[in-house]
C-alpha atoms as a PDB file:
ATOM      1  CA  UNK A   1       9.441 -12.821   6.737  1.00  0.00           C
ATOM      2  CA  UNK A   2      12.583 -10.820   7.623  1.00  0.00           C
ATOM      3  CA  UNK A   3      11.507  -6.981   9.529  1.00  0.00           C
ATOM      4  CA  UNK A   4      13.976  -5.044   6.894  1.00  0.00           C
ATOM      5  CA  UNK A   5      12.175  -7.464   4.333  1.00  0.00           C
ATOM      6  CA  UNK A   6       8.942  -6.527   4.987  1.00  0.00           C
ATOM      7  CA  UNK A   7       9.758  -2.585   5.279  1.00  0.00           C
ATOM      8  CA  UNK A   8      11.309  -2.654   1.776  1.00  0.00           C
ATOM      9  CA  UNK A   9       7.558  -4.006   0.801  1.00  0.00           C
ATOM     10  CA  UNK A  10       6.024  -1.580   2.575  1.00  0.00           C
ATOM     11  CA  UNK A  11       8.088   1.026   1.112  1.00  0.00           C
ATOM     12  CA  UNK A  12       7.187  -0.488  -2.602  1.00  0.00           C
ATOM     13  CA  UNK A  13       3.832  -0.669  -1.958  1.00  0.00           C
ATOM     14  CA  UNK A  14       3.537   3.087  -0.334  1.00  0.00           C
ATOM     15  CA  UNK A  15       5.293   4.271  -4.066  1.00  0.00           C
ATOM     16  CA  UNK A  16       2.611   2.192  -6.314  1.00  0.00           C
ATOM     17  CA  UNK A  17      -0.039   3.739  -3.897  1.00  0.00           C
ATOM     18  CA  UNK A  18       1.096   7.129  -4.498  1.00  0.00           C
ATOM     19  CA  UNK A  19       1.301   6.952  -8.215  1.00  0.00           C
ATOM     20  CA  UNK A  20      -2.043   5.349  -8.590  1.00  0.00           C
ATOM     21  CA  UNK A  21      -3.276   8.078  -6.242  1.00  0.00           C
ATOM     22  CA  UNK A  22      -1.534  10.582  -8.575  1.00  0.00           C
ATOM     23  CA  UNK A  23      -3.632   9.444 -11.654  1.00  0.00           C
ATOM     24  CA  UNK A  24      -6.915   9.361 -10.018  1.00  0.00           C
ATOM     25  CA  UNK A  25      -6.439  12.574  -9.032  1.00  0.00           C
ATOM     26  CA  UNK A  26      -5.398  13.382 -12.453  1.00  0.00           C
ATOM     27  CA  UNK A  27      -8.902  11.482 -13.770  1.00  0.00           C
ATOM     28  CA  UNK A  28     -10.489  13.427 -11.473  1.00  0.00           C
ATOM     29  CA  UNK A  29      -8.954  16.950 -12.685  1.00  0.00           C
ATOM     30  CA  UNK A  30     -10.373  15.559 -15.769  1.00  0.00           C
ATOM     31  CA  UNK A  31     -13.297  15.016 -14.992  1.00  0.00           C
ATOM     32  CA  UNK A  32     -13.012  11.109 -16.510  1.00  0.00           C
ATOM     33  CA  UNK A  33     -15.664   9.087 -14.491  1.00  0.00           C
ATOM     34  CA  UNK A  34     -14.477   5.453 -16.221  1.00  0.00           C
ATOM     35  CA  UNK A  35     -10.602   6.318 -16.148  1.00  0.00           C
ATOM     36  CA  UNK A  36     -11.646   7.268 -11.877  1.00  0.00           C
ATOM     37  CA  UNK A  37     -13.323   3.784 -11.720  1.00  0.00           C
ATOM     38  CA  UNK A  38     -10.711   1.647 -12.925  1.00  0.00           C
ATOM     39  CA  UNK A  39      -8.142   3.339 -11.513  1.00  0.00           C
ATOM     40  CA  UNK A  40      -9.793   3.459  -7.893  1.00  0.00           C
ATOM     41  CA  UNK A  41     -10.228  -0.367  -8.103  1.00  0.00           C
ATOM     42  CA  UNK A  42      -6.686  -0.784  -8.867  1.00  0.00           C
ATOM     43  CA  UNK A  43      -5.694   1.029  -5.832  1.00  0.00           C
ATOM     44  CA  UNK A  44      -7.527  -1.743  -3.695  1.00  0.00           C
ATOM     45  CA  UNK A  45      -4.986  -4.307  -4.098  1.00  0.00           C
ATOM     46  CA  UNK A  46      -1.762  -2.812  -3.348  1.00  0.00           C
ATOM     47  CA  UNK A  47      -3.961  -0.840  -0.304  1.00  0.00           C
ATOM     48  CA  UNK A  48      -4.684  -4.963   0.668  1.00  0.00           C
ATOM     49  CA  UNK A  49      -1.663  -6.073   0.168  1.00  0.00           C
ATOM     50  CA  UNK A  50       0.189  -2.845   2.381  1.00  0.00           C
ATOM     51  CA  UNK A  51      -2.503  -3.832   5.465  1.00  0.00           C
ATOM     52  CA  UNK A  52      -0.972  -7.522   5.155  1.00  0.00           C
ATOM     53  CA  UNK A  53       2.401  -6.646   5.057  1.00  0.00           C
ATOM     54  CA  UNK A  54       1.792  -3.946   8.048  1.00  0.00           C
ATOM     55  CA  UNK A  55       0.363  -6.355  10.378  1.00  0.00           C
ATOM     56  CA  UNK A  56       2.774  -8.632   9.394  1.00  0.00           C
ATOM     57  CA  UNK A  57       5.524  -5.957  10.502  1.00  0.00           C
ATOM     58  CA  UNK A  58       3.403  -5.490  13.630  1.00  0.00           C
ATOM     59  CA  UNK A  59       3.318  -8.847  14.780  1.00  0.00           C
ATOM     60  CA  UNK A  60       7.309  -9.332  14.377  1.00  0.00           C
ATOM     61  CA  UNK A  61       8.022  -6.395  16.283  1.00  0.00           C
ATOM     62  CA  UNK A  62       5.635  -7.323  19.030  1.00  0.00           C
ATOM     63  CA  UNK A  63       7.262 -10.700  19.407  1.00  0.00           C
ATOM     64  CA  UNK A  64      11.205  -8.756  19.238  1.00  0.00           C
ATOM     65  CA  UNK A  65       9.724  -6.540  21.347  1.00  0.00           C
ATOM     66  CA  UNK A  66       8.904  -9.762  23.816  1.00  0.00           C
ATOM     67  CA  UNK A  67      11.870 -11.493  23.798  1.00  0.00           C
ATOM     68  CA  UNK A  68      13.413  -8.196  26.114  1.00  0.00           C
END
């Protein structure tokens, strides 16, 4: 996958994190133990999905960086 590519879906990925981060800490202010469940389990895929797409990114700039 293309480096500018891959930082665009890191970028994505770091705004869904932050709004789902944003309404747990709401549930939390709230004190709403199911609403701080669900939306802590949602978090896990886009947190999954931004470890992919950073080693991903990693591992192409290692091998630009290796081609020097």
């Amino acid at each position: 996958m293309d480096i500018l590519v891959l930082a665009k879906r890191i970028g994505n990925l770091f705004i869904e994190v932050e709004e789902l981060t944003n309404q747990l800490a709401e549930a939390v202010d709230r004190q709403d133990e199911v609403s701080i469940n669900l939306v802590t389990a949602m978090r896990a895929e886009p947190i999954r999905k931004l470890a992919e797409a950073d080693g991903a990114l990693r591992e192409q700039l290692a091998e630009l960086g290796k081609g020097e």
